[in-house]
C-alpha atoms as a PDB file:
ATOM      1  CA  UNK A   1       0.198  17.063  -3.962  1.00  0.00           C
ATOM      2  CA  UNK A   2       2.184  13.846  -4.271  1.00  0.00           C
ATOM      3  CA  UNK A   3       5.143  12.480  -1.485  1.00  0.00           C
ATOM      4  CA  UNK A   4       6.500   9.465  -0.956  1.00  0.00           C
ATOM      5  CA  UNK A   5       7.297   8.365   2.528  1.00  0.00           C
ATOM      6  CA  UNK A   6       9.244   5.135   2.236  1.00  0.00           C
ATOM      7  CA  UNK A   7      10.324   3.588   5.880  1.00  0.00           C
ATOM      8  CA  UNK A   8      13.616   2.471   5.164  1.00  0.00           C
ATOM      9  CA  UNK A   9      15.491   1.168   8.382  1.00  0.00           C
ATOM     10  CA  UNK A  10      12.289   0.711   9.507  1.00  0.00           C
ATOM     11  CA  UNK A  11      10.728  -1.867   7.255  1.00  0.00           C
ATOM     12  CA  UNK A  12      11.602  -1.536   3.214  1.00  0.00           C
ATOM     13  CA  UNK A  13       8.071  -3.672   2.954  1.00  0.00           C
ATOM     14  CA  UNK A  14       6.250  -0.848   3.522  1.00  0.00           C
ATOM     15  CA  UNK A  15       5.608   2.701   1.421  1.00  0.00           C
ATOM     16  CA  UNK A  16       3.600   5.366   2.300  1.00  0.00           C
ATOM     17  CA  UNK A  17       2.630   8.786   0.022  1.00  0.00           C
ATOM     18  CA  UNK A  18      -0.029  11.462  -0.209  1.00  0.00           C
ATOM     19  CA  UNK A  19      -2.746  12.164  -2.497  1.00  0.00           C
ATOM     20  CA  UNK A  20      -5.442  14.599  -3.564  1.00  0.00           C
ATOM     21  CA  UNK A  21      -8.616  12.750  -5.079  1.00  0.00           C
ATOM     22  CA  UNK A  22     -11.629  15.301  -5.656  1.00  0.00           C
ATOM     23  CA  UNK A  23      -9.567  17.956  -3.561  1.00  0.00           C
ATOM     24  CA  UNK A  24      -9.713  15.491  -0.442  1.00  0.00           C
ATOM     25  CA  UNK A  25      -5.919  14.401   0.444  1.00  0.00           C
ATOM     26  CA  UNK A  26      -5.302  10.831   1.540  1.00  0.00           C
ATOM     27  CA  UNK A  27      -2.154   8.769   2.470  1.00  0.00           C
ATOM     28  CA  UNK A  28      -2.446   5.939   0.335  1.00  0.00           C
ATOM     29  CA  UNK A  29       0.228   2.609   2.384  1.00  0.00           C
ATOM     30  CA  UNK A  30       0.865  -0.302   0.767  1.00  0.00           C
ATOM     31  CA  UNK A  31       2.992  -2.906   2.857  1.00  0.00           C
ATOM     32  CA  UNK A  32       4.215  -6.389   1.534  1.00  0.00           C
ATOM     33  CA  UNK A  33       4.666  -9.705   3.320  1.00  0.00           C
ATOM     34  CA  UNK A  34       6.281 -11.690   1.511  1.00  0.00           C
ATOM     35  CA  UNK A  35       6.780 -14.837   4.199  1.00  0.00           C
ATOM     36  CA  UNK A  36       2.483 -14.836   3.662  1.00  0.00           C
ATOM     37  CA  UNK A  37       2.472 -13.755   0.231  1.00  0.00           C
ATOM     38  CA  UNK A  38      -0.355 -10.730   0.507  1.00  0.00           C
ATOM     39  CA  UNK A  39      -0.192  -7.321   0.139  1.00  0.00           C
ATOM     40  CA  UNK A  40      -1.891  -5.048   2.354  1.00  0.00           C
ATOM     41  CA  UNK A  41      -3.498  -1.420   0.857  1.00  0.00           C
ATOM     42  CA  UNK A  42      -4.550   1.065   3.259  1.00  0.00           C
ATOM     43  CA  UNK A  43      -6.153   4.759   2.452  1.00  0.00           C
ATOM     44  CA  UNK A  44      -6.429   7.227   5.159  1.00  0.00           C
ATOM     45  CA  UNK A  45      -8.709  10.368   4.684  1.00  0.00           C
ATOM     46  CA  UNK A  46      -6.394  13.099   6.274  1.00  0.00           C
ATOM     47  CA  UNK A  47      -8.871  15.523   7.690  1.00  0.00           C
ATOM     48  CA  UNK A  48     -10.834  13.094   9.236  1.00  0.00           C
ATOM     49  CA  UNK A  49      -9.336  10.322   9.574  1.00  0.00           C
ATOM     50  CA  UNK A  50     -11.660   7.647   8.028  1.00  0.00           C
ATOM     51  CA  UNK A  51      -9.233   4.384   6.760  1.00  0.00           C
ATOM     52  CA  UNK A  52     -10.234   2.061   4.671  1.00  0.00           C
ATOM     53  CA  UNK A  53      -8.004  -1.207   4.064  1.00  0.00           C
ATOM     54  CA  UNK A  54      -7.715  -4.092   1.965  1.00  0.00           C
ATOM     55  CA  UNK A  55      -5.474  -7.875   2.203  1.00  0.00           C
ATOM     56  CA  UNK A  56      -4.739  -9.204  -1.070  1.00  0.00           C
ATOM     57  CA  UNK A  57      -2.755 -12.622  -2.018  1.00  0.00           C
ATOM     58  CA  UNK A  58       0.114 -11.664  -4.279  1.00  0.00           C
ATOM     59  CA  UNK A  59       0.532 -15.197  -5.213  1.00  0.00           C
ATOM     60  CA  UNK A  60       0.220 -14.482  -8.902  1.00  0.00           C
ATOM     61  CA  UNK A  61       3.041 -16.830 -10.214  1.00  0.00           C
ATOM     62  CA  UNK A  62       1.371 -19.755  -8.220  1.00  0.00           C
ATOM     63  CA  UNK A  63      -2.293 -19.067  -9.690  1.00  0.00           C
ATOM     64  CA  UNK A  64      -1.782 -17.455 -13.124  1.00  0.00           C
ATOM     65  CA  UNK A  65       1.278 -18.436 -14.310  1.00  0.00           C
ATOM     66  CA  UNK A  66       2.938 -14.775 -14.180  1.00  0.00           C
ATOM     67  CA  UNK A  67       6.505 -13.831 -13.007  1.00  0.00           C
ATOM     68  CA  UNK A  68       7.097 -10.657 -11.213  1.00  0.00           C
ATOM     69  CA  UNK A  69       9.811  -8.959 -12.397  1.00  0.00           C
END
């Protein structure tokens, strides 16, 4: 099972959509700020509610020299 949830009107930064890993469904929410420049990932176990999140800088262009596209 796979649907996307994305909060438009809301905040367009941030998307939201289930999964089923190993038969155990999470929603997997990924939200952007872009004034900081990180990204945020966040998994939630549905049944019992365990979450699990990461920050991340999504500075790429500044340290690697990429362009996102």
């Amino acid at each position: 099972m796979n649907s996307s949830v994305r909060s438009e009107g809301i905040d367009p930064s941030v998307v939201s959509s289930r999964h089923v890993f190993r038969g155990i469904e999470y929603v997997v929410t990924l939200m952007i700020d872009t004034d900081k420049e990180i990204f945020a990932l966040e998994v939630e176990d549905r049944l019992t509610s365990d979450q699990w999140r990461g920050q991340f800088d999504a500075t790429c262009k500044l340290k690697y020299g990429c362009e996102l596209k």
